[in-house]
Protein backbone atom coordinates (compact mmCIF):
# COMPACT_ATOMS: atom_id res chain seq x y z
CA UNK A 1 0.00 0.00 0.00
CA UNK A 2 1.33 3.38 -0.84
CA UNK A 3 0.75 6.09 1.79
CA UNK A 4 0.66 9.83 2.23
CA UNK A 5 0.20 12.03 4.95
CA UNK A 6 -0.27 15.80 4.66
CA UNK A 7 0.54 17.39 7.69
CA UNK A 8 2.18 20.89 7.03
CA UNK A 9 2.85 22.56 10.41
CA UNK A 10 3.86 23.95 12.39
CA UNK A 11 6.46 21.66 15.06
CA UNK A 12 4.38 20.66 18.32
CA UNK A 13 1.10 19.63 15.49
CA UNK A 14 4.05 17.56 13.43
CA UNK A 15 5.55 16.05 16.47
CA UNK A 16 1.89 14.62 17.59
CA UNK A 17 0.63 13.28 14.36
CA UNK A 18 4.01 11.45 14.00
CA UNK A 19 3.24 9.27 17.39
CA UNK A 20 0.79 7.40 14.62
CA UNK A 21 3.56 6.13 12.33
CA UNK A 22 5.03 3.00 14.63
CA UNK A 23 1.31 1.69 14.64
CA UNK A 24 0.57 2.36 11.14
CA UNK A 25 3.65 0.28 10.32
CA UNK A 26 3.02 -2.48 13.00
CA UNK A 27 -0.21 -3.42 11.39
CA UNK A 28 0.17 -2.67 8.10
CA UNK A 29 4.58 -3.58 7.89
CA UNK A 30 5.12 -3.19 3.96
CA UNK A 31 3.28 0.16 3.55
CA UNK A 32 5.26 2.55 2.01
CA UNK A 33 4.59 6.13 3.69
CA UNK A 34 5.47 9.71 2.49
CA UNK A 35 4.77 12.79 4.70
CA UNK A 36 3.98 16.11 2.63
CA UNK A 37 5.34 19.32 5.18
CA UNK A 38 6.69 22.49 5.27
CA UNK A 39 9.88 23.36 4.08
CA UNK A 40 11.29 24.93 7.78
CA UNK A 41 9.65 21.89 9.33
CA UNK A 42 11.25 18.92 7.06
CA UNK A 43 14.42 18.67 9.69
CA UNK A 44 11.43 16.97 12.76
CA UNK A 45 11.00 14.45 10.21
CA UNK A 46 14.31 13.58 9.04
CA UNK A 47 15.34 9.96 9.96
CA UNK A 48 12.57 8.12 10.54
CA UNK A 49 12.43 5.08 9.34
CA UNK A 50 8.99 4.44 9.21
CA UNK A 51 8.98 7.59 6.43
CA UNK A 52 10.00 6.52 2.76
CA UNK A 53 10.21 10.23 1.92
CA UNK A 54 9.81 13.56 2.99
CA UNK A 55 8.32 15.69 0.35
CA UNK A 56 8.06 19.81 0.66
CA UNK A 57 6.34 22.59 -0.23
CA UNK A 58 7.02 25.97 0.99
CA UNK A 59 3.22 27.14 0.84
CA UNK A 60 4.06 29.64 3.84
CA UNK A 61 6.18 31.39 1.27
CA UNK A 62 2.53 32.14 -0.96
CA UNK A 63 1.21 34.84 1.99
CA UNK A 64 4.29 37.32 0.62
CA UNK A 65 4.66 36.01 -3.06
CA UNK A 66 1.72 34.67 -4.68
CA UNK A 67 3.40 33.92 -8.31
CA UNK A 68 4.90 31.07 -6.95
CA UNK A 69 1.35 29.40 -6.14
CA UNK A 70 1.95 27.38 -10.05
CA UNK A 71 5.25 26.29 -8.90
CA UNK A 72 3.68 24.17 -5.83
CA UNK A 73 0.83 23.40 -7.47
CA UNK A 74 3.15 21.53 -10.00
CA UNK A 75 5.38 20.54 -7.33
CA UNK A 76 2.61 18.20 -5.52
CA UNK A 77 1.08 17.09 -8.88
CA UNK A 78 4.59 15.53 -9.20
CA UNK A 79 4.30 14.20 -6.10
CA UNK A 80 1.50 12.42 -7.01
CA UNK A 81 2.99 10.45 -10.12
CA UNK A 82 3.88 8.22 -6.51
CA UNK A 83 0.08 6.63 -7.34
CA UNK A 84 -1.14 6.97 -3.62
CA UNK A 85 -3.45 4.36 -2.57
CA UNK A 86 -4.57 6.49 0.54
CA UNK A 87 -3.89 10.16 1.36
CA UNK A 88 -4.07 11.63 4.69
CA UNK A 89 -5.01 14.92 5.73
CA UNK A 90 -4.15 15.14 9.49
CA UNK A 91 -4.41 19.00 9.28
CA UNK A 92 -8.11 20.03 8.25
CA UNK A 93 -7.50 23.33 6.78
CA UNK A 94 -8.37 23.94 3.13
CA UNK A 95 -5.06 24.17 1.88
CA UNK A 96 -3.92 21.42 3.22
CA UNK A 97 -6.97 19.78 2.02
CA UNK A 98 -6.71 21.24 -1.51
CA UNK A 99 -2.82 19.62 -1.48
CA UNK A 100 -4.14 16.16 -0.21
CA UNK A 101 -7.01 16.46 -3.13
CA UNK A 102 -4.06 17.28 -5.60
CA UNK A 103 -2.20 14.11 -4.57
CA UNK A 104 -4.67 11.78 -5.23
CA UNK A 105 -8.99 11.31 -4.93
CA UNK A 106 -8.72 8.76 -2.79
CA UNK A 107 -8.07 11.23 0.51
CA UNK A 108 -9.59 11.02 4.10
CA UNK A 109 -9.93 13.49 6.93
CA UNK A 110 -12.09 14.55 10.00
CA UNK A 111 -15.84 15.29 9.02
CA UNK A 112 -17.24 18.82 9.47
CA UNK A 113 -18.43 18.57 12.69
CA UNK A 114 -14.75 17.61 13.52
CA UNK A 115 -12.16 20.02 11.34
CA UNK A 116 -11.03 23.69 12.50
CA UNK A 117 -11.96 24.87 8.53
CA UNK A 118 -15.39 22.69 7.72
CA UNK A 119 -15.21 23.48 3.73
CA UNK A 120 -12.18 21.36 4.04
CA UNK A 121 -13.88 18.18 4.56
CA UNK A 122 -16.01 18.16 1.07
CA UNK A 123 -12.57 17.47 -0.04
CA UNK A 124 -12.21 13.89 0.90
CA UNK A 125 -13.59 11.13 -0.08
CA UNK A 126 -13.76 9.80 3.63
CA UNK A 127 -13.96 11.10 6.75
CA UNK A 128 -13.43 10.41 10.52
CA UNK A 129 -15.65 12.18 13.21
CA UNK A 130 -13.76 12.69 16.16
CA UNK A 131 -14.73 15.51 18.43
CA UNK A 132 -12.50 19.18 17.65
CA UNK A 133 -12.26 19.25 21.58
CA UNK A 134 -10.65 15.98 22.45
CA UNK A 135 -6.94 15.47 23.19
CA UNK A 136 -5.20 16.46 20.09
CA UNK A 137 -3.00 13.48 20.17
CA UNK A 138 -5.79 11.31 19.93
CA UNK A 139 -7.85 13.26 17.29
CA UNK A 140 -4.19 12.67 15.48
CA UNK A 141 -4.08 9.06 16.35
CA UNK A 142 -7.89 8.74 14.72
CA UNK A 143 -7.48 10.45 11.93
CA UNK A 144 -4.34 8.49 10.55
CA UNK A 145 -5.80 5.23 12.14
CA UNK A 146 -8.81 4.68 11.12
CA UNK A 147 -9.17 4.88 7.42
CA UNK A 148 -6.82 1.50 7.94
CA UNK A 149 -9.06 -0.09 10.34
CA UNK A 150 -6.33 0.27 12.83
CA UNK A 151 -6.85 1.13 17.02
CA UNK A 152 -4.63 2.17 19.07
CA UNK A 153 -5.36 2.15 23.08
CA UNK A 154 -3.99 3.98 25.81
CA UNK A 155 -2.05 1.99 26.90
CA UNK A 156 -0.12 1.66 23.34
CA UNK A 157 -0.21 5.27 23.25
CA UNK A 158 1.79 5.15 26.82
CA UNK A 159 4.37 2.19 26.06
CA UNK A 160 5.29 3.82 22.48
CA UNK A 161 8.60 3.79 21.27
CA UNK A 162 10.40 7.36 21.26
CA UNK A 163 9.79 8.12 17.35
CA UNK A 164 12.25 10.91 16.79
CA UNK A 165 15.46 10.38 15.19
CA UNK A 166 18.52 12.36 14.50
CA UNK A 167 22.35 12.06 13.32
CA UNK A 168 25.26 13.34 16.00
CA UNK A 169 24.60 16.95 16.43
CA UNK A 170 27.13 19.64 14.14
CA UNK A 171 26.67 21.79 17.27
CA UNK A 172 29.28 21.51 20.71
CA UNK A 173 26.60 20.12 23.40
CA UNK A 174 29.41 19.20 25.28
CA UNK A 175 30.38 22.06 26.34
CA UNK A 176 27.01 23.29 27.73
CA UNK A 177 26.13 19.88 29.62
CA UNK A 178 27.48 19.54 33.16
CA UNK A 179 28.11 15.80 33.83
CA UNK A 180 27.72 16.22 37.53
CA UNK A 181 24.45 17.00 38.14
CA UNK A 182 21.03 16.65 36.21
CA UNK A 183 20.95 19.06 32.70
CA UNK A 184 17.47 20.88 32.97
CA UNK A 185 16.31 22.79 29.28
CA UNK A 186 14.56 25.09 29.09
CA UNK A 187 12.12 26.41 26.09
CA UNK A 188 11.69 30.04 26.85
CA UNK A 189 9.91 31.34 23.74
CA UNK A 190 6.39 30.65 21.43
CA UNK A 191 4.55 31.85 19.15
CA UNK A 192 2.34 34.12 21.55
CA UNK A 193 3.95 36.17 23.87
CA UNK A 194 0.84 34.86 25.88
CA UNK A 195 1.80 31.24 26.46
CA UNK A 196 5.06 32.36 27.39
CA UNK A 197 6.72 32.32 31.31
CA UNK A 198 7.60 35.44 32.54
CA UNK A 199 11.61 35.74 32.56
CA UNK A 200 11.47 36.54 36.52
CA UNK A 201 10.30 33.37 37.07
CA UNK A 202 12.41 31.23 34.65
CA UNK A 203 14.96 33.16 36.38
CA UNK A 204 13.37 31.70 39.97
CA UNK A 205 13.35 28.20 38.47
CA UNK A 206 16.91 28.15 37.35
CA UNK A 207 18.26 29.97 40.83
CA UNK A 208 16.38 27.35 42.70
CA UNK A 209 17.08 24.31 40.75
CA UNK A 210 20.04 22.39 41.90
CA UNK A 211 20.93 21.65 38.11
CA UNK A 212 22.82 22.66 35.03
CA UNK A 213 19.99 24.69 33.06
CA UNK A 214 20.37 24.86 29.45
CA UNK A 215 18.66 27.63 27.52
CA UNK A 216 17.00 26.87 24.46
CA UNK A 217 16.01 30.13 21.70
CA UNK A 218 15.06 30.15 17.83
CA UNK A 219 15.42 33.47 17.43
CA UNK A 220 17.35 36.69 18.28
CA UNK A 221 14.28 38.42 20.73
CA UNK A 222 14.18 34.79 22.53
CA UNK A 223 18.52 34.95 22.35
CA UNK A 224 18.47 38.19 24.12
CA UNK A 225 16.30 36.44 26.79
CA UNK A 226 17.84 33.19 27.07
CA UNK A 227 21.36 35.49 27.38
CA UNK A 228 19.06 38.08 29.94
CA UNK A 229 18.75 34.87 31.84
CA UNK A 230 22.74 33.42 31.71
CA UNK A 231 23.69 36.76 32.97
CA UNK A 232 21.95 36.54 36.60
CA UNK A 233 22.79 32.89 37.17
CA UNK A 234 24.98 29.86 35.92
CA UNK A 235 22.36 29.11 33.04
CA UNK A 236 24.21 28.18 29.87
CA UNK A 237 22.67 29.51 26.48
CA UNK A 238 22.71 26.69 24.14
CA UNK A 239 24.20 27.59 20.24
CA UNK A 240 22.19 27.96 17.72
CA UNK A 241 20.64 24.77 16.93
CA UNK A 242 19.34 22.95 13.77
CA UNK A 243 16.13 20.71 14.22
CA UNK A 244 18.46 17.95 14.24
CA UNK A 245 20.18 19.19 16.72
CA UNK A 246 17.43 20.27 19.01
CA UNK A 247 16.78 16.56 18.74
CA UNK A 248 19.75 15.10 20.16
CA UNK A 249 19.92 17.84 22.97
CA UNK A 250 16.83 16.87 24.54
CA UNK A 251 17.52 13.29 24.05
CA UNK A 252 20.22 14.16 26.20
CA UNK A 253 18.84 16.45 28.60
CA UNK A 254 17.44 14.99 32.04
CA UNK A 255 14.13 17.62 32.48
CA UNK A 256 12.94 19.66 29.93
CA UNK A 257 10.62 22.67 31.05
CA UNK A 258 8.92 24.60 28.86
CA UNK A 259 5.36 26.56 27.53
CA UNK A 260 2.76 25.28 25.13
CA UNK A 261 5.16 24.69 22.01
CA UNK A 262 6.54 22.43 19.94
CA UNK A 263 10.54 21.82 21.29
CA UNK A 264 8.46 21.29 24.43
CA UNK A 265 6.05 18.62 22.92
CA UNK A 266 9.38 16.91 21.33
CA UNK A 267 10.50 15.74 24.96
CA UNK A 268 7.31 13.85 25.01
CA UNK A 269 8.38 12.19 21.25
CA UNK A 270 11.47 11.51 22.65
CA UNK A 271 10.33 9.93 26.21
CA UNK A 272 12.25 12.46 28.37
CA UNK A 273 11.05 13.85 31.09
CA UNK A 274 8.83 17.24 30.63
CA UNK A 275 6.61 19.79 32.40
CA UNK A 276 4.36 21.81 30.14
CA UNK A 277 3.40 25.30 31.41
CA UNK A 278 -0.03 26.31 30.40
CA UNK A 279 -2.00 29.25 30.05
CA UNK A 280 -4.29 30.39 27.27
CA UNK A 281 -4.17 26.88 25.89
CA UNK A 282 -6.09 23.46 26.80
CA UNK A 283 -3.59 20.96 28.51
CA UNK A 284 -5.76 18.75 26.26
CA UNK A 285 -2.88 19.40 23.67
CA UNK A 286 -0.83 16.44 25.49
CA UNK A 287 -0.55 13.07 26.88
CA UNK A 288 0.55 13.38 30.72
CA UNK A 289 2.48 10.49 31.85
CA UNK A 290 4.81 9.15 34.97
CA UNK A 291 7.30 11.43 33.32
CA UNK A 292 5.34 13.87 31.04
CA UNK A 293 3.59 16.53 33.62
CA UNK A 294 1.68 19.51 32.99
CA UNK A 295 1.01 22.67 35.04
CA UNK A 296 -2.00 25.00 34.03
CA UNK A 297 -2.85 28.74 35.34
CA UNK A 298 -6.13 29.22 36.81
CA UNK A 299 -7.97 30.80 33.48
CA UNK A 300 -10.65 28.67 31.98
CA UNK A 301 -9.74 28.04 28.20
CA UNK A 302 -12.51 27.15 25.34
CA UNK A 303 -10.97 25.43 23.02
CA UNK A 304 -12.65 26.51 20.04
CA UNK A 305 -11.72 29.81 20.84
CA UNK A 306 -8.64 30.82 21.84
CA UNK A 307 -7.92 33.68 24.18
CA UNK A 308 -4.50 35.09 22.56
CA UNK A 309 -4.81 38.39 25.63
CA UNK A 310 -4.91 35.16 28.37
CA UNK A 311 -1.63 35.90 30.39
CA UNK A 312 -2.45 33.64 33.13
CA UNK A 313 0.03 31.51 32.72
CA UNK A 314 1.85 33.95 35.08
CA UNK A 315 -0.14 32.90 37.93
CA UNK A 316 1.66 29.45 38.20
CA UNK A 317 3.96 30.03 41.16
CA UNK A 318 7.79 29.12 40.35
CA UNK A 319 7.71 27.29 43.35
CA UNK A 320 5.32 24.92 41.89
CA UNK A 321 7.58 23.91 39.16
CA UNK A 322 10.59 23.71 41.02
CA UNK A 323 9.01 21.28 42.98
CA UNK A 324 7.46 19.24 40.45
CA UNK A 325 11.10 19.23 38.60
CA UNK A 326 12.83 18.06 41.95
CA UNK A 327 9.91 15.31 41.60
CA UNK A 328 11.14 14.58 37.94
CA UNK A 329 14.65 14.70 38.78
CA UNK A 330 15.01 13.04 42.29
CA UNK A 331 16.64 15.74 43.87
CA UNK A 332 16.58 18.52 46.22
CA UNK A 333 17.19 22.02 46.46
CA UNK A 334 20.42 23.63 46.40
């Protein structure tokens, strides 16, 4: 059986569709499976071996330059020449539905009363219903699943295999990991300034963790933070890192802490130990596990609509993560 999934972006939505693969490939072992993504996102993908190929488009790239829109469309009609006998939509917005269409008629997705844009679903030729406000990892899970036939139970979904693979990192992680006492990361930046943790209290975290914390950034506002941060205490800011990278350094690290995002989400692909800080998002965006915790601010989130001016997640007390980390860690203050 030849296989596509269309899943464009962005990292965290990438990282919990992928969790799908492993049983895909358990119960059906001689599919052959492409993943259509984003360019910038190709690098969470790389390695895999449940993935024959990674195939991009750089649709992002349309919002500033929309004469290239004939150039992808004839990019992903190539694509199809593959002959898929199934293609996946795990996104359920139009484009990505109009891209799934393009690669072959015989596509599936979530029904209307399921998908964030509903015109998307006339687009398939199948659909799943699973409800828009369930645990995202399971509405991914469904709707990659069940066209096969194929469920997958909890407790699968909490014995899976780490599913995210990388080659040894370009960048020096030596030097920033201390080998005598636990390495802590940190993800400092998002998206929305909303979902992010106020610097004072990273800056608690670190002081009171007795740990090596590693600062994590993607860009030069969230560099100026991370370095904000190095300056008042013995954090190390980590180099610039590729996705591969990123990979291997939290395979490595002992605790990652971090906001709604997806280098936070990656721990969880990568079974290492996490705690998710949430505030004008639903914690039903993860799977919490012995090792995978969540903390949520007091605001009440709908999930259909999303309160971008929510800066709750300020309310969580520092001391309530350091605690939960020395839980995670096994060890005590400083």
């Amino acid at each position: 059986m030849n296989i596509a999934i269309v899943k464009l972006s962005a990292l965290g939505d990438i990282v919990h569709a992928m969790v799908a693969l492993q049983f895909i490939k358990q119960a059906l072992p001689y599919a052959r499976i492409d993943w259509l993504v984003e360019r910038s996102f190709a690098g969470v993908l790389a390695d895999n071996p449940h993935i024959d190929r990674v195939l991009t488009v750089d649709l992002k790239a349309l919002k500033t330059d929309k004469s290239r829109i004939l150039a992808e469309i004839r990019k992903v009609r190539a694509y199809a020449a593959a002959s898929y006998d199934r293609v996946i939509d795990a996104q359920g917005l139009i484009k990505s539905a109009l891209v799934a269409r393009l690669l072959s008629p015989h596509c599936s997705g979530f029904d209307h009363r399921s998908i964030r844009e509903k015109l998307a679903s006339l687009c398939y030729e199948t659909t799943v219903a699973y409800p828009y406000d369930a645990n995202t990892i399971d509405r991914n899970i469904a709707v990659l699943t069940q066209p096969f036939g194929i469920s997958v139970s909890r407790e699968q979904m909490l014995n899976k295999q780490p599913f995210l693979y990388f080659q040894p990192p370009a960048a020096d992680l030596d030097a920033c990991f201390a080998r005598d006492k636990p390495n802590v990361m940190l993800v400092i930046g998002s998206t929305w300034p909303s979902r992010n943790y106020p610097l004072p209290h990273v800056l608690e975290v670190v002081q009171s963790l007795n740990a090596q914390s590693l600062i994590v950034w993607g860009n030069e506002q969230e560099r100026s933070h991370a370095e904000w941060l190095s300056e008042r205490s013995s954090a190390n800011v980590l180099p610039k890192l590729t996705l591969n990278d990123l990979k291997a350094a939290i395979a490595r690290c002992d605790l990652l802490i971090g906001n709604d995002t997806g280098p936070t989400h990656m721990a969880w692909g990568l079974n290492r130990p996490s705690i998710t800080l949430f505030g004008p998002t639903p914690v039903s965006r993860v799977y919490q596990t012995d090792i995978n915790k969540v903390l949520k601010s007091p605001s009440v989130v709908n999930p259909y609509q999303l309160d971008r001016n929510d800066f709750s997640i300020a309310e969580i007390p520092p001391r309530q993560v350091v605690t939960l980390a020395e839980s995670l860690l096994g060890t005590r203050p400083s």
